[in-house]
C-alpha atoms as a PDB file:
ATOM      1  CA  UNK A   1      15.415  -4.675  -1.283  1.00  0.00           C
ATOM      2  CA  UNK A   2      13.782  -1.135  -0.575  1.00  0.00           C
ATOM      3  CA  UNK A   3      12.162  -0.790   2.834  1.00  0.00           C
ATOM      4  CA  UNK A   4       8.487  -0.316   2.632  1.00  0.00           C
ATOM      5  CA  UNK A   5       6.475   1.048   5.990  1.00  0.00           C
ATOM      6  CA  UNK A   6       2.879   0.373   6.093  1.00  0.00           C
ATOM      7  CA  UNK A   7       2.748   2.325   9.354  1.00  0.00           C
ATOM      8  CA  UNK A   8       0.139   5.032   9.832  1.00  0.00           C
ATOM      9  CA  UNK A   9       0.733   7.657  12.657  1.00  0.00           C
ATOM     10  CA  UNK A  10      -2.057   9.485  13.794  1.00  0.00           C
ATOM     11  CA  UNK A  11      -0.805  13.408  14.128  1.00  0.00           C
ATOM     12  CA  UNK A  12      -3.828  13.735  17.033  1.00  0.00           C
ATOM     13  CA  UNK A  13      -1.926  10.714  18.900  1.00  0.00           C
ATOM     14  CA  UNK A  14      -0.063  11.800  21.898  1.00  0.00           C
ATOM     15  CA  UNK A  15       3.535  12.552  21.925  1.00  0.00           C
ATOM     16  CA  UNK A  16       6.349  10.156  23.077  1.00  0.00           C
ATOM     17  CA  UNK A  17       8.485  11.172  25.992  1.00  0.00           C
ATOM     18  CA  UNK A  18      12.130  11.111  25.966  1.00  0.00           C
ATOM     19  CA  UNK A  19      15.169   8.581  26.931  1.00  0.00           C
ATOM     20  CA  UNK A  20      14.069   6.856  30.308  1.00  0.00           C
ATOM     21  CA  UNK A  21      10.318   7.981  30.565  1.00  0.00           C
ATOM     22  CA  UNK A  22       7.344   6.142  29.194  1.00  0.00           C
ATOM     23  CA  UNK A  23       4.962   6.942  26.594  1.00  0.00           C
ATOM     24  CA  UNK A  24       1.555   8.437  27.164  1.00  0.00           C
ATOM     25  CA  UNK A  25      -1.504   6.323  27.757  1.00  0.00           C
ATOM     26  CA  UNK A  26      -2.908   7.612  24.792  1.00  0.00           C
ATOM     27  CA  UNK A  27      -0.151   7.695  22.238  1.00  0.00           C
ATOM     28  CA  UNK A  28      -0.744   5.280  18.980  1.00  0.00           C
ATOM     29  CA  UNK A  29       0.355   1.667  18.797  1.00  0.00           C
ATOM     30  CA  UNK A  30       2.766   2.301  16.317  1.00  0.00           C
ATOM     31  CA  UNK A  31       4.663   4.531  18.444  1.00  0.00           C
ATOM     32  CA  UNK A  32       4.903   2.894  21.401  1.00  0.00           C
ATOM     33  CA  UNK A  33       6.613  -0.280  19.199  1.00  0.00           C
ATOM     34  CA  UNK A  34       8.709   2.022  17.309  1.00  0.00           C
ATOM     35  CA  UNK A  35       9.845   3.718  20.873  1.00  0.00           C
ATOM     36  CA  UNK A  36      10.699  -0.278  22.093  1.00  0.00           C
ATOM     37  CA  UNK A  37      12.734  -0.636  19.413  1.00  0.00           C
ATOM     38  CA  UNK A  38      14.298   2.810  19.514  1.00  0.00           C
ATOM     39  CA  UNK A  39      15.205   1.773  23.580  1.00  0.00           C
ATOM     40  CA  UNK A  40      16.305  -1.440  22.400  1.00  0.00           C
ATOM     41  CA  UNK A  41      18.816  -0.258  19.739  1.00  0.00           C
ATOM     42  CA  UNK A  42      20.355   3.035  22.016  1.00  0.00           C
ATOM     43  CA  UNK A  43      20.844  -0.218  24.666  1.00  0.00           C
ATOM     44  CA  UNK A  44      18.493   1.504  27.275  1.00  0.00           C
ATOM     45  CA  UNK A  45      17.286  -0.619  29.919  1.00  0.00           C
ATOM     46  CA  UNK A  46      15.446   1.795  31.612  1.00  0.00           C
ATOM     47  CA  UNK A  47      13.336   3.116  28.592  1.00  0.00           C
ATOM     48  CA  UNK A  48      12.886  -0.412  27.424  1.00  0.00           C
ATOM     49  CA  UNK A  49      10.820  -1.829  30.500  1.00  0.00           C
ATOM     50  CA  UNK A  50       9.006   0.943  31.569  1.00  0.00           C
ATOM     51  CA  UNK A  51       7.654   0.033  27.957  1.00  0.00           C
ATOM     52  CA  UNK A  52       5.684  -3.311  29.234  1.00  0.00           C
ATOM     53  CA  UNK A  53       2.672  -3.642  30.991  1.00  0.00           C
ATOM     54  CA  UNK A  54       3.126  -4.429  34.321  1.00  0.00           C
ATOM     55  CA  UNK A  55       1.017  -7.773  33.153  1.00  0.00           C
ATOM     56  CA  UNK A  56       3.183  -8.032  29.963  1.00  0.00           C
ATOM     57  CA  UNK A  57       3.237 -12.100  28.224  1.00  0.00           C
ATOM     58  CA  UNK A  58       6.177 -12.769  25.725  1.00  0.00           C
ATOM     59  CA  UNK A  59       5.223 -15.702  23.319  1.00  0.00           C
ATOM     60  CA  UNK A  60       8.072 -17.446  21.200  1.00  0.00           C
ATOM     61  CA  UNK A  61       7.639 -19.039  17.961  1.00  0.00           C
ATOM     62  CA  UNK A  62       5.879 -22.996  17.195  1.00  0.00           C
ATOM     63  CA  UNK A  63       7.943 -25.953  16.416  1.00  0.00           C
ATOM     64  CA  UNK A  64       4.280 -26.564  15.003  1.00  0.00           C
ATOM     65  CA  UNK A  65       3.741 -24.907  11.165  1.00  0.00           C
ATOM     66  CA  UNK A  66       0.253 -24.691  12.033  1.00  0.00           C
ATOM     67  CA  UNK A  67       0.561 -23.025  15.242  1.00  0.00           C
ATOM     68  CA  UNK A  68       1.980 -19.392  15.667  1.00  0.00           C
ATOM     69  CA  UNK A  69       3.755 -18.128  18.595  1.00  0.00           C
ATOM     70  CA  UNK A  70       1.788 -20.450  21.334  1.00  0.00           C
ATOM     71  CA  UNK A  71       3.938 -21.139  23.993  1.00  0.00           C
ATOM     72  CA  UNK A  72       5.332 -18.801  26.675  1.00  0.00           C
ATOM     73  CA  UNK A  73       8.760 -17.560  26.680  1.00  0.00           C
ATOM     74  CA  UNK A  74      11.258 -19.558  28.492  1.00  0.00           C
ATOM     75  CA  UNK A  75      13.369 -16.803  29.655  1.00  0.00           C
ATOM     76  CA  UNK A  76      11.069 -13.429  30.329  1.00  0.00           C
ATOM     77  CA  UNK A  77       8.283 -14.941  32.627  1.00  0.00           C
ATOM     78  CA  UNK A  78       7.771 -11.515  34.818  1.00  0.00           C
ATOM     79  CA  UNK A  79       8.993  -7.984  35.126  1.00  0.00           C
ATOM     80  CA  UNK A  80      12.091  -9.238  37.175  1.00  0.00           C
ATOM     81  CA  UNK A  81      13.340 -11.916  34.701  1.00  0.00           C
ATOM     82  CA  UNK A  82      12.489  -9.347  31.896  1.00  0.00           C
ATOM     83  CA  UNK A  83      14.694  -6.768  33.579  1.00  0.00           C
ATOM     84  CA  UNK A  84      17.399  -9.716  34.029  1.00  0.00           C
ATOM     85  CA  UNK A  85      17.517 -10.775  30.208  1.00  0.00           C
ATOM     86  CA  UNK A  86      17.682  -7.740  29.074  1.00  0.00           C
ATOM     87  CA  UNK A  87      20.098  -6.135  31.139  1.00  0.00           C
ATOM     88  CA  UNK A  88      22.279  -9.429  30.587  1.00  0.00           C
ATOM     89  CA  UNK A  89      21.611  -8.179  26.342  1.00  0.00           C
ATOM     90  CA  UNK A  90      22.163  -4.737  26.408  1.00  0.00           C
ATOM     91  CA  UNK A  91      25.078  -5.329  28.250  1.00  0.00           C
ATOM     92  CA  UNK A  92      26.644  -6.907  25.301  1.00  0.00           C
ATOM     93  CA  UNK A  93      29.787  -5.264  23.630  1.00  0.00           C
ATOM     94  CA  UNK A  94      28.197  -7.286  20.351  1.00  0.00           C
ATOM     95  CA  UNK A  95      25.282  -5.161  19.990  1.00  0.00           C
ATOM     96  CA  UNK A  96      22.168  -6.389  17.361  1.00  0.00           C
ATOM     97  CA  UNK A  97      20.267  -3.339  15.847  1.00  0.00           C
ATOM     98  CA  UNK A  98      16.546  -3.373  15.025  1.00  0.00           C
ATOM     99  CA  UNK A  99      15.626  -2.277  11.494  1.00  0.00           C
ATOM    100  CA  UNK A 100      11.100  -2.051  11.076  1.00  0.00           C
ATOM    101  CA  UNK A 101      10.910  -2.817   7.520  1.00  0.00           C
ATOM    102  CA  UNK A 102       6.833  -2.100   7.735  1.00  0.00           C
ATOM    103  CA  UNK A 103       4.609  -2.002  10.527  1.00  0.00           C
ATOM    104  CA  UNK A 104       0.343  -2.036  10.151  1.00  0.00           C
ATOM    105  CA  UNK A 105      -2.081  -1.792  13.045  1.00  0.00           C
ATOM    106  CA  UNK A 106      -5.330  -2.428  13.958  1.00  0.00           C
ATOM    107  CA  UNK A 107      -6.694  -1.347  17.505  1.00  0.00           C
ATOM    108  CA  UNK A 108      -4.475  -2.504  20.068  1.00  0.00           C
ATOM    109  CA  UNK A 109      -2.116  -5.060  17.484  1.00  0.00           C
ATOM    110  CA  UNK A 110       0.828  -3.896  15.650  1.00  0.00           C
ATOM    111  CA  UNK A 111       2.014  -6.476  12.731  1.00  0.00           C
ATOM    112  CA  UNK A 112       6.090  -5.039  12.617  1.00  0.00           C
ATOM    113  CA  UNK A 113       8.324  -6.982   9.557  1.00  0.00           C
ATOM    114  CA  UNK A 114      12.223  -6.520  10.434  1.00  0.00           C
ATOM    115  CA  UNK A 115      15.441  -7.091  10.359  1.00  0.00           C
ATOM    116  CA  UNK A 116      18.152  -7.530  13.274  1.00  0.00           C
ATOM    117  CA  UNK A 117      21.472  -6.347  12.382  1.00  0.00           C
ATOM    118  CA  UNK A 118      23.132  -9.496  14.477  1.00  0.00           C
ATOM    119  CA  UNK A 119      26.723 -10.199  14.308  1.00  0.00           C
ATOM    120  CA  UNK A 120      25.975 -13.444  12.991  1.00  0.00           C
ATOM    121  CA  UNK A 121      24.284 -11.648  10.391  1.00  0.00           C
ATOM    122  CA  UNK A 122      20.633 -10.415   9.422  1.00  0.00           C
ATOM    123  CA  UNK A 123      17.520 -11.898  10.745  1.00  0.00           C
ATOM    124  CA  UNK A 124      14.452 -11.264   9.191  1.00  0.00           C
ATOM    125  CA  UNK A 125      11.508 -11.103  11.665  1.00  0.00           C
ATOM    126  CA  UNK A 126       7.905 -11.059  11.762  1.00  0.00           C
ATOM    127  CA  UNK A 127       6.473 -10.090  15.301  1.00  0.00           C
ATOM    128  CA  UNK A 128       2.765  -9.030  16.629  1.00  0.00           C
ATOM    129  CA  UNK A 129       2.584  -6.232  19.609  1.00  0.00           C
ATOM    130  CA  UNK A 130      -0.540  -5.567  21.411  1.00  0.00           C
ATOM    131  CA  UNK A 131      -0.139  -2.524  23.339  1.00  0.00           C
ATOM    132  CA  UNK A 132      -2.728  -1.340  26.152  1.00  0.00           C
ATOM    133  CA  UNK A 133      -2.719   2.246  27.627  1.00  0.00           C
ATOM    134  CA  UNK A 134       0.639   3.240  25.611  1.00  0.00           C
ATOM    135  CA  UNK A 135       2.710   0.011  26.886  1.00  0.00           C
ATOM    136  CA  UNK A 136       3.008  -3.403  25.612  1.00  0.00           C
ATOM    137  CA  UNK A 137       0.819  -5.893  26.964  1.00  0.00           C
ATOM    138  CA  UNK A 138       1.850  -8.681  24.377  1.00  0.00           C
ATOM    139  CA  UNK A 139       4.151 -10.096  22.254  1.00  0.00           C
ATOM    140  CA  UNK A 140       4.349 -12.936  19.566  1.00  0.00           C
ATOM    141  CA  UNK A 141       7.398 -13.744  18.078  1.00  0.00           C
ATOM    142  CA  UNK A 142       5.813 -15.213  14.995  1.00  0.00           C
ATOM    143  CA  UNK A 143       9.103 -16.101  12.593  1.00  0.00           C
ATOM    144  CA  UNK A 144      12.431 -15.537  12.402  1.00  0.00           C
ATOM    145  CA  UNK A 145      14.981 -16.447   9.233  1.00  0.00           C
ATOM    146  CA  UNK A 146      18.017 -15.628   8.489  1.00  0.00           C
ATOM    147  CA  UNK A 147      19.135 -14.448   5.205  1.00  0.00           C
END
């Protein structure tokens, strides 16, 4: 299956900063989830949470068919239990990748399609971002199925 993006960056949109800093305020959705997932797949912990809000939510998926990602994450609460999951996941030697099969935006919300390169195998995601002055102030884990 051939990977189609739907993302549009805007060449006026601020630059992204390298390894360990944070993006600009002003730099476009789509970067600032591409940069997350950048952090996330080089395993650095550093890059990755200076990425969230300070008042960043994490939403898993519904039980519930007609309800999408409406309860609260179990495990990443805060900042501190964000820092302690992910730590605890980059620190494993079994490391998944994150593939953006197409991204679209609109204002603040990102719509990213993926795949995680698990070693269980591929998971096929589908996850909304809403990022606020260059970080991520939301996220909905809508579905998840592997192949």
């Amino acid at each position: 299956m051939a990977a189609v993006s739907l993302a549009t960056v805007s060449s006026a949109a601020a630059p992204l900063q390298g390894p360990g800093e944070c993006t600009h305020p002003e730099a476009a959705p789509e970067q600032v989830v591409r940069k997350l997932l950048d952090a996330g797949n080089r395993s650095d912990l550093e890059t990755w949470l200076c990425l969230f809000h300070p008042d960043a939510r994490q939403f898993r998926r519904s039980e519930d068919p007609h309800r999408l990602a409406d309860r609260p994450s179990a495990t990443v609460t805060d900042a501190a239990s964000r820092r302690r999951v992910y730590e605890e996941i980059f620190s494993r030697p079994d490391k998944t990748r994150a593939e953006i099969l197409g991204m679209l935006s609109l204002g603040e919300l990102v719509v990213s399609r993926g795949v995680f390169h698990a070693p269980t195998g591929p998971i096929q995601t589908l996850t909304i971002y809403r990022v606020h002055d260059g970080r991520i102030l939301d996220i909905w884990d809508v579905e998840q199925q592997r192949d």
